[in-house]
PDB file of N, CA and C in Angstrom:
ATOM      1  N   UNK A   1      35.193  43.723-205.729  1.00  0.00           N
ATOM      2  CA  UNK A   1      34.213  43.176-206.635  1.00  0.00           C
ATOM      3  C   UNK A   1      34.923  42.804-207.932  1.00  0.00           C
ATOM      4  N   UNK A   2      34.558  41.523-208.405  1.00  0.00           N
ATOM      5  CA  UNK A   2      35.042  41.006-209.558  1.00  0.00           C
ATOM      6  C   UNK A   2      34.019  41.040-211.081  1.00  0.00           C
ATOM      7  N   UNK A   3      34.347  41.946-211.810  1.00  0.00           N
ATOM      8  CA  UNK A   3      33.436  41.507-213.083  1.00  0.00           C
ATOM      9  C   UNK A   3      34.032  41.032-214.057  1.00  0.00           C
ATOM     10  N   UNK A   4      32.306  40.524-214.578  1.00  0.00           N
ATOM     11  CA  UNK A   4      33.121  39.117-215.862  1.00  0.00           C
ATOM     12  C   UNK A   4      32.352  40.283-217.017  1.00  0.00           C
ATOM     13  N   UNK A   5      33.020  40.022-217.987  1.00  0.00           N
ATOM     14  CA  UNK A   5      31.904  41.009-219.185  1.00  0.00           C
ATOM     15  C   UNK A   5      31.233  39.941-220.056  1.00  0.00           C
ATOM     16  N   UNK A   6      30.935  38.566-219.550  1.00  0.00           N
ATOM     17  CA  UNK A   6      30.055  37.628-220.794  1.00  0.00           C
ATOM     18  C   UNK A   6      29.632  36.917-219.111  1.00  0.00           C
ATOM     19  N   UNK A   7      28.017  36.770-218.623  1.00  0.00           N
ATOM     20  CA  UNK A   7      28.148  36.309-217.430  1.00  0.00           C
ATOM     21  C   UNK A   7      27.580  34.662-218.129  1.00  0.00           C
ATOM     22  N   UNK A   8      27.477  34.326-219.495  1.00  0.00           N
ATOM     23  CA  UNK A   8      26.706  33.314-219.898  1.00  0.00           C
ATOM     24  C   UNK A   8      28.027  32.219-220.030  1.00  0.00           C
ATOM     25  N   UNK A   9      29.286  32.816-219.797  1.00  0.00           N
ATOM     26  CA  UNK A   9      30.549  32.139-219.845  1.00  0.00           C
ATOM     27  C   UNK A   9      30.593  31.209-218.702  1.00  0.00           C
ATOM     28  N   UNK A  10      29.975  31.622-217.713  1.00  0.00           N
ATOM     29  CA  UNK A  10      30.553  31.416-216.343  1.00  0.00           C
ATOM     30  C   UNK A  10      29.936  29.436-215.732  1.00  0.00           C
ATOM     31  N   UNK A  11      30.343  29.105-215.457  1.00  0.00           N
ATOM     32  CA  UNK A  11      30.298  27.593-215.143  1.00  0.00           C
ATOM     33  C   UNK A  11      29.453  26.823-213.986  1.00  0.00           C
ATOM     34  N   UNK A  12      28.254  28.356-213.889  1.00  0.00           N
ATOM     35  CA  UNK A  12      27.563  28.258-212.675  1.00  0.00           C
ATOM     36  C   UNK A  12      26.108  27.800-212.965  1.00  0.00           C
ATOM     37  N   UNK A  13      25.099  27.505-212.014  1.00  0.00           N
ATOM     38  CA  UNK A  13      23.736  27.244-212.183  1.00  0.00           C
ATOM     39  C   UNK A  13      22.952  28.420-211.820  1.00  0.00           C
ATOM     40  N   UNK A  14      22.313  29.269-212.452  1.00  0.00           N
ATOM     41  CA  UNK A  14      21.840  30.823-212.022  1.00  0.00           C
ATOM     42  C   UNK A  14      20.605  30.539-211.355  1.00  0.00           C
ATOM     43  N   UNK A  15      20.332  31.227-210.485  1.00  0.00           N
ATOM     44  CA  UNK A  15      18.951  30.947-209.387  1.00  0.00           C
ATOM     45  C   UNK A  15      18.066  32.149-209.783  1.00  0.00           C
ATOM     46  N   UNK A  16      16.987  32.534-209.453  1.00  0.00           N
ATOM     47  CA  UNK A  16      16.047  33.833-208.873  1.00  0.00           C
ATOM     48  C   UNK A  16      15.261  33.440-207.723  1.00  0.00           C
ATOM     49  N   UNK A  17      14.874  34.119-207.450  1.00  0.00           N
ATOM     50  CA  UNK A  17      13.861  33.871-206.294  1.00  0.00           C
ATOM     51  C   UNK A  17      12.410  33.361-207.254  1.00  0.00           C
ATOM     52  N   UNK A  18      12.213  32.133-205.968  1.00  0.00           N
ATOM     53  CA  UNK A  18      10.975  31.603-206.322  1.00  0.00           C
ATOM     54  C   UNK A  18       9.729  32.127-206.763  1.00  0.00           C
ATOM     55  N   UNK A  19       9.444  33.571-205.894  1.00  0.00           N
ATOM     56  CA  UNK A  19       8.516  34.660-206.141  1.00  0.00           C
ATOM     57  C   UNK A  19       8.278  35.372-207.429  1.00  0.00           C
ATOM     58  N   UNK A  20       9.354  35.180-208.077  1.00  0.00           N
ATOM     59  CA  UNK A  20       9.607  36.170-209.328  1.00  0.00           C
ATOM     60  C   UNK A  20       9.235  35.598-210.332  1.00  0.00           C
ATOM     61  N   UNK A  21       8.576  36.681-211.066  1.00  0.00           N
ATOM     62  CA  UNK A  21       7.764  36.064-212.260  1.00  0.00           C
ATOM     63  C   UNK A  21       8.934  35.918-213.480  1.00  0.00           C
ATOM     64  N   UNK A  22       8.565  34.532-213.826  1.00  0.00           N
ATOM     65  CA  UNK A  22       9.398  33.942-215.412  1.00  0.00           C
ATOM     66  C   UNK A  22       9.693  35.329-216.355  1.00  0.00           C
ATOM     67  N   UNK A  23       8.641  35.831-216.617  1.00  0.00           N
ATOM     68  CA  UNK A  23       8.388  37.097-217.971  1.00  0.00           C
ATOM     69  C   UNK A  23       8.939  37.934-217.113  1.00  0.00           C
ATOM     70  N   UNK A  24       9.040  38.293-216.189  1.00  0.00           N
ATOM     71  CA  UNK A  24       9.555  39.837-215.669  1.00  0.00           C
ATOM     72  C   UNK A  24      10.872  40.249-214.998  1.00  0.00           C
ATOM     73  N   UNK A  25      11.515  41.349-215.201  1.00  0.00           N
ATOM     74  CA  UNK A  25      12.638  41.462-214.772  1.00  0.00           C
ATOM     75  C   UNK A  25      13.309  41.067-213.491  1.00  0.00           C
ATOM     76  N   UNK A  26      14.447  39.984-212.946  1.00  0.00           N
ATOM     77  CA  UNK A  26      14.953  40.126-212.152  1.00  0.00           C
ATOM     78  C   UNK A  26      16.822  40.085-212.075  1.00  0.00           C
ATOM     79  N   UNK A  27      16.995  40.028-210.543  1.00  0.00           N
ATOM     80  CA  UNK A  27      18.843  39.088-210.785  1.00  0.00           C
ATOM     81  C   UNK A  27      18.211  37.737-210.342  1.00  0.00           C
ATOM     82  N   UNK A  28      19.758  37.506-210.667  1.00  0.00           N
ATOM     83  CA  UNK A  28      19.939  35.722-210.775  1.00  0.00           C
ATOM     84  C   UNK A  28      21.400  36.322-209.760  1.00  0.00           C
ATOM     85  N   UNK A  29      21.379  34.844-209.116  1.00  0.00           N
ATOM     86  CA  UNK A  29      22.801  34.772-208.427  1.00  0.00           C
ATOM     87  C   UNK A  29      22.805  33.627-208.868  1.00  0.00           C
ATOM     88  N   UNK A  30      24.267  33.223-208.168  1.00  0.00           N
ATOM     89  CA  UNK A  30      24.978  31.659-208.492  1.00  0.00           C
ATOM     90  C   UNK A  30      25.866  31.700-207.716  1.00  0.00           C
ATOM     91  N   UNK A  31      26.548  30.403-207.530  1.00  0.00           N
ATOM     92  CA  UNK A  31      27.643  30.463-206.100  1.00  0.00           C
ATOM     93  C   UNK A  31      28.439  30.272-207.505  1.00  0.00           C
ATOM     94  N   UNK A  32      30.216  30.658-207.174  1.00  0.00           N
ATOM     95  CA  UNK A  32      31.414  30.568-207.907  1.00  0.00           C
ATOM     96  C   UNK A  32      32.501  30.789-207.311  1.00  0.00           C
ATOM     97  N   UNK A  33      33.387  30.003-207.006  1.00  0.00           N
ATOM     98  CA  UNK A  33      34.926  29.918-206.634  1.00  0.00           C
ATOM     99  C   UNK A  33      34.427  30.670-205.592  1.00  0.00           C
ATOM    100  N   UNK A  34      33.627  30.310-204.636  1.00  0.00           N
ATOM    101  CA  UNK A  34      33.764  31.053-202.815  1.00  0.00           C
ATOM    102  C   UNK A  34      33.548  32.323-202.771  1.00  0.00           C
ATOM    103  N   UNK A  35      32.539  32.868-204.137  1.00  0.00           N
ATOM    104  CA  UNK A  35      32.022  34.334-204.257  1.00  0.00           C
ATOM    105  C   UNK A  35      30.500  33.787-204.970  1.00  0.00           C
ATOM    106  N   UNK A  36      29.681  35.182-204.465  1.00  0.00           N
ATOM    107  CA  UNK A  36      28.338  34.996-205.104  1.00  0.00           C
ATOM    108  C   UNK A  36      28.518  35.814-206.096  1.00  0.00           C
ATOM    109  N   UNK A  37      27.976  35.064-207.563  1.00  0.00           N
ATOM    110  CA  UNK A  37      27.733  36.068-209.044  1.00  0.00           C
ATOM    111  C   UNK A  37      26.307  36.613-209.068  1.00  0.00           C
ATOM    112  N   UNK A  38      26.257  37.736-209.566  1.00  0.00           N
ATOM    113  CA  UNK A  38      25.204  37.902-209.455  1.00  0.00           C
ATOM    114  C   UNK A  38      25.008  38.857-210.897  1.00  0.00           C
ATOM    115  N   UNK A  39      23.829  38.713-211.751  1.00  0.00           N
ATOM    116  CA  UNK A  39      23.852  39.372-213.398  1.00  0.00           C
ATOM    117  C   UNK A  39      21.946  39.221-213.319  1.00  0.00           C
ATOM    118  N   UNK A  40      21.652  40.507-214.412  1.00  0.00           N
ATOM    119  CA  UNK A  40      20.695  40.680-215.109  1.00  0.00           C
ATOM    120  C   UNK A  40      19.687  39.518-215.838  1.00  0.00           C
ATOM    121  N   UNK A  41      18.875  38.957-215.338  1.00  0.00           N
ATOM    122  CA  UNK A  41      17.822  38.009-215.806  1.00  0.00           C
ATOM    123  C   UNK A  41      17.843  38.487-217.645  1.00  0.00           C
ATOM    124  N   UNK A  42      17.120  39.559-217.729  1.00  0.00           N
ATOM    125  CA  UNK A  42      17.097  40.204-219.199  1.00  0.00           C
ATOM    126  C   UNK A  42      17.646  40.062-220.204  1.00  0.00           C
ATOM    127  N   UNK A  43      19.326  40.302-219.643  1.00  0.00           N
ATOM    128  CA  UNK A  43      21.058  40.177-220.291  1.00  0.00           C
ATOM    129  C   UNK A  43      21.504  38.753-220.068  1.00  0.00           C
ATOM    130  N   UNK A  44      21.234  37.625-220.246  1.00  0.00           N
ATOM    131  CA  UNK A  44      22.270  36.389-219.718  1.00  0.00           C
ATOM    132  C   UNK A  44      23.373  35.902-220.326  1.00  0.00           C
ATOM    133  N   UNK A  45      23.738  37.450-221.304  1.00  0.00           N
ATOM    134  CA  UNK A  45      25.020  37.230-221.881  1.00  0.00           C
ATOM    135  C   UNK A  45      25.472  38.653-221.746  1.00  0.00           C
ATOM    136  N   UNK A  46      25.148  39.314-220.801  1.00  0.00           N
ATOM    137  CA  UNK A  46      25.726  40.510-220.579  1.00  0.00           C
ATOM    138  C   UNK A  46      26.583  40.614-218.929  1.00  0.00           C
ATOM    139  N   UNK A  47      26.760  41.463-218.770  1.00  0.00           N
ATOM    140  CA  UNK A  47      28.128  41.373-217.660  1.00  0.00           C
ATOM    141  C   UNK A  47      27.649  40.742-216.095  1.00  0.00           C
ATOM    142  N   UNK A  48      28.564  40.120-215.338  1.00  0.00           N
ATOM    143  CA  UNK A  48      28.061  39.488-214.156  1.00  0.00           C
ATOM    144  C   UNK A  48      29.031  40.326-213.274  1.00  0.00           C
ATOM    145  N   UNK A  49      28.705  40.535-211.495  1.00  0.00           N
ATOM    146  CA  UNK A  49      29.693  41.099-210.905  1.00  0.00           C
ATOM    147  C   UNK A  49      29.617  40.050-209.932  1.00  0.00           C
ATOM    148  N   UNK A  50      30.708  39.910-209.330  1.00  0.00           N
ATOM    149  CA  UNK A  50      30.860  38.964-207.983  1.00  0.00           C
ATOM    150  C   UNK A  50      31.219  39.779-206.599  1.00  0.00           C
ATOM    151  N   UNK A  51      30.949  38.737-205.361  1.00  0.00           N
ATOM    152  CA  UNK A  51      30.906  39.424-204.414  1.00  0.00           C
ATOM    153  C   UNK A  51      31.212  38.417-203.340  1.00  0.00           C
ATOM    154  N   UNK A  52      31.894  38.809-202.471  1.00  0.00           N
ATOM    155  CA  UNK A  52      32.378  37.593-201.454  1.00  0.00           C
ATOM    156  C   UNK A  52      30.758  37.791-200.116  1.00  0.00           C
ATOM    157  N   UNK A  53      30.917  36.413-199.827  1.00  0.00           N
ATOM    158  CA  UNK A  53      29.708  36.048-199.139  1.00  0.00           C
ATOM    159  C   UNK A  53      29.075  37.512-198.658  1.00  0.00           C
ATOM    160  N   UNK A  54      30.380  37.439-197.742  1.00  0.00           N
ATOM    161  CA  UNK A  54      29.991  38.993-196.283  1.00  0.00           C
ATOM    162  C   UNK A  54      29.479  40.070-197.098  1.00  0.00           C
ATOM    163  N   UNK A  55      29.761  40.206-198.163  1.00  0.00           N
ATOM    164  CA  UNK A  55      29.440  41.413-198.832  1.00  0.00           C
ATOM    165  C   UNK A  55      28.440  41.184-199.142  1.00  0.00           C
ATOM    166  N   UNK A  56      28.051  40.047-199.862  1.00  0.00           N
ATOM    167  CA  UNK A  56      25.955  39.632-200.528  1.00  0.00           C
ATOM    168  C   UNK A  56      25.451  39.314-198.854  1.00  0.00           C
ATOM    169  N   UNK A  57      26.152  39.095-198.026  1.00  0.00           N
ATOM    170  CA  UNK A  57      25.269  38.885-196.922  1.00  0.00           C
ATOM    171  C   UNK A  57      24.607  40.586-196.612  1.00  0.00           C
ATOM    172  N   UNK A  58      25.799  41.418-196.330  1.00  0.00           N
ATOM    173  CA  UNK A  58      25.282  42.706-195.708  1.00  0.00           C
ATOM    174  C   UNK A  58      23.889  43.700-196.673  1.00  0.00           C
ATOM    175  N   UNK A  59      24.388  42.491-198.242  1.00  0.00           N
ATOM    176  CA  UNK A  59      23.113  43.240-198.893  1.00  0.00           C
ATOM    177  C   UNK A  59      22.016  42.658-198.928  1.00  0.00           C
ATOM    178  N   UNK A  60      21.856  41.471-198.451  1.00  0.00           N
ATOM    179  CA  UNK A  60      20.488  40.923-198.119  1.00  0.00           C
ATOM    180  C   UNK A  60      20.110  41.499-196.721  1.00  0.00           C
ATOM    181  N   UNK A  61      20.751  41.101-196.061  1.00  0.00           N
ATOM    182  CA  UNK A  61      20.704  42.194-194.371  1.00  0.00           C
ATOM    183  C   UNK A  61      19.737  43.478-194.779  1.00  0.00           C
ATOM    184  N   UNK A  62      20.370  44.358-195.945  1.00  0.00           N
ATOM    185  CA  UNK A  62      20.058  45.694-195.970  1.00  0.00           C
ATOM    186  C   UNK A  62      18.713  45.576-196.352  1.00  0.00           C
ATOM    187  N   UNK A  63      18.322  44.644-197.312  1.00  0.00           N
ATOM    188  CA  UNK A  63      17.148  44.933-198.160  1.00  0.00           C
ATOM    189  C   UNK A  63      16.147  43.987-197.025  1.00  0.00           C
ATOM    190  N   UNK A  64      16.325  43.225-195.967  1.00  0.00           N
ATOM    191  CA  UNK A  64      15.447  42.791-195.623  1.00  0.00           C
ATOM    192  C   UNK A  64      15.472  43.688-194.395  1.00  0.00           C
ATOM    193  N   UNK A  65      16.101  44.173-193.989  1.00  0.00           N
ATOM    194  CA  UNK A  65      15.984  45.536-192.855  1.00  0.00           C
ATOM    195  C   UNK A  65      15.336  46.619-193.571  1.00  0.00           C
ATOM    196  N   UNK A  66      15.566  46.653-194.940  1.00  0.00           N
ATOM    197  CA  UNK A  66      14.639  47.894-195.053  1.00  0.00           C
ATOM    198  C   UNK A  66      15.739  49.252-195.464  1.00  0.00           C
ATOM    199  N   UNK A  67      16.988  49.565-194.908  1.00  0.00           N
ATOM    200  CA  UNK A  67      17.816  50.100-194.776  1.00  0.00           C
ATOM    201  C   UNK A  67      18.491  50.575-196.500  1.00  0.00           C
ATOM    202  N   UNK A  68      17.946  50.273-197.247  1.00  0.00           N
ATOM    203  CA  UNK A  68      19.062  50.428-198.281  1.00  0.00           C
ATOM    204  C   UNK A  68      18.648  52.485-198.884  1.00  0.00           C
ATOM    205  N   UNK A  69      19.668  53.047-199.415  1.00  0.00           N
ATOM    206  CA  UNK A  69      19.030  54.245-199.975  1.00  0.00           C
ATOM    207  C   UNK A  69      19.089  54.806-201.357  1.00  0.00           C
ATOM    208  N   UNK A  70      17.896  54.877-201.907  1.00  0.00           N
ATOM    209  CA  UNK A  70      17.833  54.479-203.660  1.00  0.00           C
ATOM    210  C   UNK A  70      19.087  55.453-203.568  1.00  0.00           C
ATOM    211  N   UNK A  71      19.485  55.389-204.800  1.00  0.00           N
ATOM    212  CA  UNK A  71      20.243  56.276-205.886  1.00  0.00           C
ATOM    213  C   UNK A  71      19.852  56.915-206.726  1.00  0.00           C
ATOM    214  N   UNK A  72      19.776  58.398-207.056  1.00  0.00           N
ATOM    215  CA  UNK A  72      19.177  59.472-207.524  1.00  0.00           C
ATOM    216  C   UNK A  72      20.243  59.637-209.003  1.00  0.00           C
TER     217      UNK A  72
END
């Protein structure tokens, strides 16, 4: 995993899901150099982390399987 510490630097177009409300908290991804960025809706000048496809794939996998386990 690659982090940037300014993600408002980055040279990308940030997405959310269509579902998600304007006013309320989400992530944003963006495609970049053959990795997905992905940062804080809230923060858009606070830190971004990247992730190669397979890796944002297995975490969409997880969350739409259901499979993921909070953190305590």
């Amino acid at each position: 995993m690659t982090y940037y510490s300014d993600a408002s630097t980055l040279p990308v177009a940030w997405m959310k899901a269509k579902g998600s409300n304007p006013n309320e908290n989400c992530v944003e991804c963006a495609g970049h150099a053959e990795v997905i960025v992905v940062r804080d809706s809230k923060d858009p000048n606070g830190p971004a982390h990247a992730h190669t496809k397979g890796q944002f794939d297995a975490f969409l996998a997880a969350v739409a399987g259901g499979t993921l386990v909070p953190v305590v």
